[in-house]
N, C-alpha and C. Protein backbone atom coordinates (compact mmCIF):
# COMPACT_ATOMS: atom_id res chain seq x y z
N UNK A 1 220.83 65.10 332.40
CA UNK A 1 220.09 64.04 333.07
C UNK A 1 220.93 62.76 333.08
N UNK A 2 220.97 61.92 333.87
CA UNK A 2 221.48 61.00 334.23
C UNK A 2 220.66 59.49 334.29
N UNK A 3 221.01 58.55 333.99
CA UNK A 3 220.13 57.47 333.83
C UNK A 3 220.88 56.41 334.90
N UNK A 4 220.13 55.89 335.92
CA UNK A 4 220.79 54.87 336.56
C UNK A 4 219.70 53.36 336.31
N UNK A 5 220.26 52.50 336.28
CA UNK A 5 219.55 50.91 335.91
C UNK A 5 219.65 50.20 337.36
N UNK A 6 218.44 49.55 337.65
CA UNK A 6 219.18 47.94 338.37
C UNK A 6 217.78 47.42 338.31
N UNK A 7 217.77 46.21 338.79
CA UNK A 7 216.91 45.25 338.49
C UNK A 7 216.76 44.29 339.93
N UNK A 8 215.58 43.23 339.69
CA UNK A 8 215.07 42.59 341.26
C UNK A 8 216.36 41.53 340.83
N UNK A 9 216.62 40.74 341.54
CA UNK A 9 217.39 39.64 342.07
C UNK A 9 217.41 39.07 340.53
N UNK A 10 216.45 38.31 340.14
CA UNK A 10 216.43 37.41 339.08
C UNK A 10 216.25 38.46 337.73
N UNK A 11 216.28 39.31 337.68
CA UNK A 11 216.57 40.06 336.69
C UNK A 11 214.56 40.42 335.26
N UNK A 12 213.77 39.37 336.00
CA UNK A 12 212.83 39.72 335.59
C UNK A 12 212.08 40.97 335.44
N UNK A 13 212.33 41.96 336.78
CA UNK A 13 211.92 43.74 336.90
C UNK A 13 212.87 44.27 336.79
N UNK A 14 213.01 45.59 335.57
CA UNK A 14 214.12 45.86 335.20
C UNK A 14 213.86 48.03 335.36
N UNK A 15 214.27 48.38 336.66
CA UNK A 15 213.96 49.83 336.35
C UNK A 15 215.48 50.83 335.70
N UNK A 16 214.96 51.76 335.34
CA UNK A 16 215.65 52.84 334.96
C UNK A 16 215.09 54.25 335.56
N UNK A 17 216.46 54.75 336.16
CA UNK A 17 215.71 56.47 337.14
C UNK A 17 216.52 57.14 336.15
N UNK A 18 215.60 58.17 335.80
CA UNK A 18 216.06 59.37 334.91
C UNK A 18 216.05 60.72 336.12
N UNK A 19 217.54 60.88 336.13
CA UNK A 19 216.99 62.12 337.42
C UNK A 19 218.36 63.47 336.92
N UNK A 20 218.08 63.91 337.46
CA UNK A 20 219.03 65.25 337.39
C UNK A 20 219.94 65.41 338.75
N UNK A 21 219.69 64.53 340.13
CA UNK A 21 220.44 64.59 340.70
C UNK A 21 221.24 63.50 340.82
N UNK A 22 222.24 63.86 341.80
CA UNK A 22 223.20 62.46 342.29
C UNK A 22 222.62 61.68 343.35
N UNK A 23 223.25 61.04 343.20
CA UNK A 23 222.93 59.75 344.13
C UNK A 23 222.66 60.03 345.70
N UNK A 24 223.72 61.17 345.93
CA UNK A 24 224.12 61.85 347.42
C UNK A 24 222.62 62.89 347.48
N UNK A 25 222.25 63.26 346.45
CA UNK A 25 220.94 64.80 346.62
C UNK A 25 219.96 63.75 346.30
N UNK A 26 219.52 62.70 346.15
CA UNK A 26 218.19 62.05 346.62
C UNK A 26 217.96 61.72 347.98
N UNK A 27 217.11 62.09 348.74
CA UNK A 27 216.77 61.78 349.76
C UNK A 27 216.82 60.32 350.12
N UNK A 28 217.15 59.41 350.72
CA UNK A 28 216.89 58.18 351.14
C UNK A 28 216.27 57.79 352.62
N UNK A 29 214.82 57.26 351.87
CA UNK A 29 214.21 56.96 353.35
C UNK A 29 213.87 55.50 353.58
N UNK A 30 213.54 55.74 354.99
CA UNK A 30 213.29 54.13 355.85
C UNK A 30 211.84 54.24 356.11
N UNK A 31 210.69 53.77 355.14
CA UNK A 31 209.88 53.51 355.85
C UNK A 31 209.60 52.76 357.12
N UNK A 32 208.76 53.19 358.37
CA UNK A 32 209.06 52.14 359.71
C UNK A 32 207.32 51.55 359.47
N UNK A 33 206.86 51.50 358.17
CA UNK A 33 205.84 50.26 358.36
C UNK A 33 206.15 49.05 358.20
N UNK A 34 205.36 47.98 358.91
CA UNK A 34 205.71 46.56 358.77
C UNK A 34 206.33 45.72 357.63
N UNK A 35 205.42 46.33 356.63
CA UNK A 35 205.77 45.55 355.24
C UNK A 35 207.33 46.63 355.09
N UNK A 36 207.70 47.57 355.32
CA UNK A 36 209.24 48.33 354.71
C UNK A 36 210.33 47.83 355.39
N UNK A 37 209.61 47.57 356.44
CA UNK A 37 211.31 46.83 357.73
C UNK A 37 210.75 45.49 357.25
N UNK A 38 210.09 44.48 356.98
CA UNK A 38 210.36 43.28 356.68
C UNK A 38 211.01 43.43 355.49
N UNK A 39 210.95 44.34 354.62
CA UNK A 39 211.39 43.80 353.32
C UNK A 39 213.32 44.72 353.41
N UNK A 40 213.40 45.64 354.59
CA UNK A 40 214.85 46.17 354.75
C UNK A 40 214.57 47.15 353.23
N UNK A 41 213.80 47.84 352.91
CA UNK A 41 213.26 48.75 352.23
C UNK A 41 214.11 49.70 352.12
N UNK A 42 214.67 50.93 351.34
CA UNK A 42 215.05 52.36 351.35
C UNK A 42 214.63 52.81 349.89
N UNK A 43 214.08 53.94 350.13
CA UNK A 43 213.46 54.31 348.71
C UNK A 43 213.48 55.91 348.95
N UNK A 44 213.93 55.78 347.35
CA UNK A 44 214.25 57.17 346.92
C UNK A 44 212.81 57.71 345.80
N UNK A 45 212.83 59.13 345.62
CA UNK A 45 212.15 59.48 344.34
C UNK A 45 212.82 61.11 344.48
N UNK A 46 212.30 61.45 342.79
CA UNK A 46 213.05 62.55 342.57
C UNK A 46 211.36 63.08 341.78
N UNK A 47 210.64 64.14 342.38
CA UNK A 47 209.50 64.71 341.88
C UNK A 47 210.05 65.16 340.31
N UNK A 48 211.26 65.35 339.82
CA UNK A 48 210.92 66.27 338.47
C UNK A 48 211.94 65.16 337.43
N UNK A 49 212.30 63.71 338.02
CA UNK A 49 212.76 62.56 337.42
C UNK A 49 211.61 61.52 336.70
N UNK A 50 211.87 60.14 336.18
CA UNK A 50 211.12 59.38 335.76
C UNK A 50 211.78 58.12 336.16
N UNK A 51 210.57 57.41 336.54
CA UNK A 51 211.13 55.96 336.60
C UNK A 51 209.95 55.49 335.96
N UNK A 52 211.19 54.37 334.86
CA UNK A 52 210.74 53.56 334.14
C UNK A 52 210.73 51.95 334.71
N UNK A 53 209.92 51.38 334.72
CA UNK A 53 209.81 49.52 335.17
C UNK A 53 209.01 49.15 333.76
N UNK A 54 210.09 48.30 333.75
CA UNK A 54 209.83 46.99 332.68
C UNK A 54 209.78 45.49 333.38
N UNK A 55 208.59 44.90 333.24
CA UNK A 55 208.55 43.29 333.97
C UNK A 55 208.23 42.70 332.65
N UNK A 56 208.93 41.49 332.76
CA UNK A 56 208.38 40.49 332.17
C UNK A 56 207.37 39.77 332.45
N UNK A 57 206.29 39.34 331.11
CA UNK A 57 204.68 39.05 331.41
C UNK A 57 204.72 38.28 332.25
N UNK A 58 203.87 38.54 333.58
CA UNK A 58 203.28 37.82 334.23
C UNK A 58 204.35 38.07 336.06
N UNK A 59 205.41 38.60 335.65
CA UNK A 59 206.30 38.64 336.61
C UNK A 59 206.06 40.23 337.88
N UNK A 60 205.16 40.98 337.93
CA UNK A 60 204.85 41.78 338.56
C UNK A 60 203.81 41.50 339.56
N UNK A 61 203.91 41.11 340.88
CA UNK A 61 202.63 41.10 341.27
C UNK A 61 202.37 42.22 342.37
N UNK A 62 201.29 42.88 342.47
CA UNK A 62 200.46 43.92 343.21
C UNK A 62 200.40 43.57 344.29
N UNK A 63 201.02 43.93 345.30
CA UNK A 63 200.27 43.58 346.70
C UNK A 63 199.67 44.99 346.89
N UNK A 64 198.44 45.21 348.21
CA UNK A 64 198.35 46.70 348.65
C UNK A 64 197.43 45.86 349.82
N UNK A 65 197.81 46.85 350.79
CA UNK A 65 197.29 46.86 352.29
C UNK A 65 197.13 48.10 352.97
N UNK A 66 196.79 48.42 353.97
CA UNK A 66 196.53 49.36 354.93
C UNK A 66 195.88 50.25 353.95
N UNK A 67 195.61 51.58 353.33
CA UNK A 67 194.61 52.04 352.98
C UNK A 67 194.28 51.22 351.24
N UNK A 68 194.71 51.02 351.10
CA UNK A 68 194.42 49.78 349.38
C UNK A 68 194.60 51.25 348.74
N UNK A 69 195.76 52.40 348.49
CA UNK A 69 195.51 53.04 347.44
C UNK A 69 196.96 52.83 346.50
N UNK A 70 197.95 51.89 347.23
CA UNK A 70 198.94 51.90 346.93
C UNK A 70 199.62 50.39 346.44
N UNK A 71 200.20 50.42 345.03
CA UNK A 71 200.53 48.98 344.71
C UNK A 71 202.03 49.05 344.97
N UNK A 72 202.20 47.57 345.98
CA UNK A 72 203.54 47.73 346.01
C UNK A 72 203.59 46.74 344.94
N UNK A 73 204.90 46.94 343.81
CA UNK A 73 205.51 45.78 342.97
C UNK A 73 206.43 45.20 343.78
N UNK A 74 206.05 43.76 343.90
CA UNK A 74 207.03 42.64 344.32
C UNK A 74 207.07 41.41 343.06
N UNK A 75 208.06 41.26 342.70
CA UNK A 75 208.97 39.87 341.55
C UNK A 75 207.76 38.57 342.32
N UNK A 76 207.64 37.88 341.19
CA UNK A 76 207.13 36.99 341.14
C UNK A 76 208.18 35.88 341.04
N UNK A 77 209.26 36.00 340.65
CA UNK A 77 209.91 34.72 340.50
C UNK A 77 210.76 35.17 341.67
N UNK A 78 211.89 35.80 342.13
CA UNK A 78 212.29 36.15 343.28
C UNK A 78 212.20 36.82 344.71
N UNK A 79 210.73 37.33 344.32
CA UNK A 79 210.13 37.87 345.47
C UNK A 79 210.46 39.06 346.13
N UNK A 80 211.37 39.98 345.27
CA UNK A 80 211.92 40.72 345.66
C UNK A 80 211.14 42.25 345.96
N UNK A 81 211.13 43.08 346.72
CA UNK A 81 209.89 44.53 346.62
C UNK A 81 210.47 45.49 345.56
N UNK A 82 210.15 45.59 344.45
CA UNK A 82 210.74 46.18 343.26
C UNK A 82 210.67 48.05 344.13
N UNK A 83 209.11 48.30 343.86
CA UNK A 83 208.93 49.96 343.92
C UNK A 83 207.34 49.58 344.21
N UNK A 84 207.11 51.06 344.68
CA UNK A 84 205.51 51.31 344.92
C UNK A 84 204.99 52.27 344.09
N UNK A 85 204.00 51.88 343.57
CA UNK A 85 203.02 52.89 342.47
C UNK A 85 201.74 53.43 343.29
N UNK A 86 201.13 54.82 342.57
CA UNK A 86 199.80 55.02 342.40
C UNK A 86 199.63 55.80 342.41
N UNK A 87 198.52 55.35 341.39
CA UNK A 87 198.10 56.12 340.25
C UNK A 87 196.57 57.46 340.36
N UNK A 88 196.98 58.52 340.51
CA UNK A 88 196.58 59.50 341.00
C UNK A 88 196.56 60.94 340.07
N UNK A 89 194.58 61.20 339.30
CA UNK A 89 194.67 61.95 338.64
C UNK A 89 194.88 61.41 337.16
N UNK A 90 195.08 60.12 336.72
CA UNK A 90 195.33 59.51 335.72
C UNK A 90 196.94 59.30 335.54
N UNK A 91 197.46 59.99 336.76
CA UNK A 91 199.25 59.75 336.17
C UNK A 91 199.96 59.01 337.43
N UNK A 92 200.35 57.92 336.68
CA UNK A 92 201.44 57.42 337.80
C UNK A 92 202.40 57.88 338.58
N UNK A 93 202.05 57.63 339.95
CA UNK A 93 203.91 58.26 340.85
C UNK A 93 204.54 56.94 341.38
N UNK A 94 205.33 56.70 342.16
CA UNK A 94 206.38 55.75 342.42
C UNK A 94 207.10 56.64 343.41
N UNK A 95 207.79 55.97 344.42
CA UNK A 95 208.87 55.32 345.03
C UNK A 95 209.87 54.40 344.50
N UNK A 96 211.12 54.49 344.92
CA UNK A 96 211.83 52.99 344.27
C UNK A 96 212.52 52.63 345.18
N UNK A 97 212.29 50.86 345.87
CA UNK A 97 213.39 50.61 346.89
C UNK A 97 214.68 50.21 345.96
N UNK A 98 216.20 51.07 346.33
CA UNK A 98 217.13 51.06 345.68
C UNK A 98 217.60 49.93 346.75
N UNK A 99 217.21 48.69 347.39
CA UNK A 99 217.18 48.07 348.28
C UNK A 99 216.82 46.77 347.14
N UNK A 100 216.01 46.68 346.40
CA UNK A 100 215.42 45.81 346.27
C UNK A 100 216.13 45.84 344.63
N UNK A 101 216.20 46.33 344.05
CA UNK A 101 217.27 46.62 342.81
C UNK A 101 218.60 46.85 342.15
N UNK A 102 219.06 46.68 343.67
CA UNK A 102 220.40 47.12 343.98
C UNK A 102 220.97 48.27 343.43
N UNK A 103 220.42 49.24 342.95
CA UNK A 103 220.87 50.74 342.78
C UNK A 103 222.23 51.21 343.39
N UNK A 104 223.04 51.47 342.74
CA UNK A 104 224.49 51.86 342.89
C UNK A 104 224.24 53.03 343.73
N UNK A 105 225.00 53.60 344.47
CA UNK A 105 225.17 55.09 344.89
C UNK A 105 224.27 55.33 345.95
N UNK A 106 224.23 54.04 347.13
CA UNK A 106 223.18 54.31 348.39
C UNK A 106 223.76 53.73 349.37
N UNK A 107 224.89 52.80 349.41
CA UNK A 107 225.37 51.91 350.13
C UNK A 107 226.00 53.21 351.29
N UNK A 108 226.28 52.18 352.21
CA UNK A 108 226.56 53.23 353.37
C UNK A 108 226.04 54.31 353.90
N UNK A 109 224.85 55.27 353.09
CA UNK A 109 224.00 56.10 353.83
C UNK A 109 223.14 55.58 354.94
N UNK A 110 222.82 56.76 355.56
CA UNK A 110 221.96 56.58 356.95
C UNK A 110 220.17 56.88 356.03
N UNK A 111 219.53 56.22 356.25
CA UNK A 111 218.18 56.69 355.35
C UNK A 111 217.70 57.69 356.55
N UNK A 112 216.40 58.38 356.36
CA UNK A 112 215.64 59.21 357.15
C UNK A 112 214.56 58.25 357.24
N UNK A 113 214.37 57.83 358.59
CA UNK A 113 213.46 56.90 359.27
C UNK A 113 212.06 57.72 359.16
N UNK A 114 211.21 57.47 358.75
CA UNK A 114 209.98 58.16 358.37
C UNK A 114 208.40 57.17 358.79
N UNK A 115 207.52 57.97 359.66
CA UNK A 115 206.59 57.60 359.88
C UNK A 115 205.58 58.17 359.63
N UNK A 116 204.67 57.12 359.04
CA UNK A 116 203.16 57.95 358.18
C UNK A 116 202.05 57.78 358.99
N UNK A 117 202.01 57.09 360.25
CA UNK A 117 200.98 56.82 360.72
C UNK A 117 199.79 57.60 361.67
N UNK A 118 199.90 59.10 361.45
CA UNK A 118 199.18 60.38 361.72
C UNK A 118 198.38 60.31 360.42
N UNK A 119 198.91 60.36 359.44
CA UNK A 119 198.47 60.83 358.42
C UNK A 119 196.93 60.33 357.79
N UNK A 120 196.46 61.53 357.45
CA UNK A 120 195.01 61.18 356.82
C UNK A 120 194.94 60.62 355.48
N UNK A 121 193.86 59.58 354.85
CA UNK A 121 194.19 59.38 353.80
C UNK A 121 194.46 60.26 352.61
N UNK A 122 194.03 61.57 352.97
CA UNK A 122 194.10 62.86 352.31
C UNK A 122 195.44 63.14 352.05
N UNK A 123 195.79 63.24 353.26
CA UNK A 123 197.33 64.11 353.53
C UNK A 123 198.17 62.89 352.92
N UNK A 124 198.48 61.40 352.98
CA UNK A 124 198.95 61.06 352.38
C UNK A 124 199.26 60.71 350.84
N UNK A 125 197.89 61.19 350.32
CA UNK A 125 197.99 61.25 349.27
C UNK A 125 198.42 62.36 348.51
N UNK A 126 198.63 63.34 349.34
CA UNK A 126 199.37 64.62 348.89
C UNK A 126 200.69 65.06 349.48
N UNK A 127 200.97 63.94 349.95
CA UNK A 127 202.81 63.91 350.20
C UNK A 127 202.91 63.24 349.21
N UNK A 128 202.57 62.39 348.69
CA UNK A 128 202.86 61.41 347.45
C UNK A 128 202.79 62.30 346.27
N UNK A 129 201.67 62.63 346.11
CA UNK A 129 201.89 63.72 345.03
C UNK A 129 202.98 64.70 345.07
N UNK A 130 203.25 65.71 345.73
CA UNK A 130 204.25 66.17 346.33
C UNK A 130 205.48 65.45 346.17
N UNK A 131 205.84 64.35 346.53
CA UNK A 131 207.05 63.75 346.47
C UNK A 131 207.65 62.37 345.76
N UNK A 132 206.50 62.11 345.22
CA UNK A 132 206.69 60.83 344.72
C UNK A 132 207.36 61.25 342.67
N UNK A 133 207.53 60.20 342.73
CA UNK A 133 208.29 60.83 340.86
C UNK A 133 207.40 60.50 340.05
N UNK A 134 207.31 60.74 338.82
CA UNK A 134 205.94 60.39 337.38
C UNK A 134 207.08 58.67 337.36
N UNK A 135 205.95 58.09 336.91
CA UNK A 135 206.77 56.35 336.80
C UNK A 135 205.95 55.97 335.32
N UNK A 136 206.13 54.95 335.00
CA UNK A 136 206.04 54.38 333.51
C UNK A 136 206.36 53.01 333.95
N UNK A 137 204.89 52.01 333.65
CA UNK A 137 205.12 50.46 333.75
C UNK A 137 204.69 50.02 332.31
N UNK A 138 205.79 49.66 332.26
CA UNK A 138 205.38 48.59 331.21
C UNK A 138 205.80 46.93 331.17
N UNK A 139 204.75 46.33 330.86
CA UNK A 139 204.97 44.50 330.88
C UNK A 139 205.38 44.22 329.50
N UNK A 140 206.76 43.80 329.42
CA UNK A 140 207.45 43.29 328.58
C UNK A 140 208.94 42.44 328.75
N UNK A 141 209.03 41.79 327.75
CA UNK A 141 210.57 41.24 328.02
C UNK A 141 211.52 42.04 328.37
N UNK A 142 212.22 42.39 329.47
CA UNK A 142 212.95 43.56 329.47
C UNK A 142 213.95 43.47 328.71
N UNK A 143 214.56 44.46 328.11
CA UNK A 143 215.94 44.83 327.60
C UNK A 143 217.44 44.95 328.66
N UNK A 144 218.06 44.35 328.03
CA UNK A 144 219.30 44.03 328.77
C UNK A 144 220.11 45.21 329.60
């Protein structure tokens, strides 16, 4: 297993991906909803990896729109779109924009432009399940 780090702009959201693949065998996609092209978004997940987020108190804030089942984390002090959670069944899944964390090992790919807007709130919640990774938040001072 392999551990990759990066963090939002100001260093307040601090993730770690535990994955078994490379950088090249994660899928990288382009969401084409409003909020993913404003924020220049690409997000990866690995179903049998972990991502860990550490914020410092008070530095995580929740946005969610269009069906409210999904929290996106955006930095409070830099504003940056960390990753998207939710929580489904009692266990967290995630997305991570390697966009917003600067994640090594994505630069120069083409993402897969992806549109959800068929989808039932059903069916999206079972591509997520399906594809999204187990995540772990915790609010604390992050570690360096």
């Amino acid at each position: 297993m392999t551990q990759v780090v990066g963090h939002c702009h100001c260093g307040a959201i601090r993730v770690e991906l535990t994955t078994a693949l490379r950088a090249e065998d994660l899928p990288l996609r382009a969401c084409q909803c409003s909020f993913c092209r404003r924020h220049g978004a690409l997000t990866i997940s690995d179903p049998k990896g972990l991502l860990h987020i550490e914020a410092a108190p008070g530095s995580a804030n929740r946005y969610r729109f269009g069906l409210g089942i999904t929290d996106f984390l955006l930095c409070s002090e830099c504003g940056v779109y960390v990753a998207a959670t939710m929580e489904t069944e009692g266990r967290l899944t995630a997305v991570l924009n390697v966009q917003g964390v600067n994640l090594p090992g994505f630069q120069g790919r083409t993402p897969i432009p992806m549109i959800y807007d068929d989808e039932t709130p059903e069916e999206r919640v079972a591509r997520r399940v399906d594809r999204w990774m187990p995540a772990v938040f915790v609010e604390t001072q992050p570690s360096a």
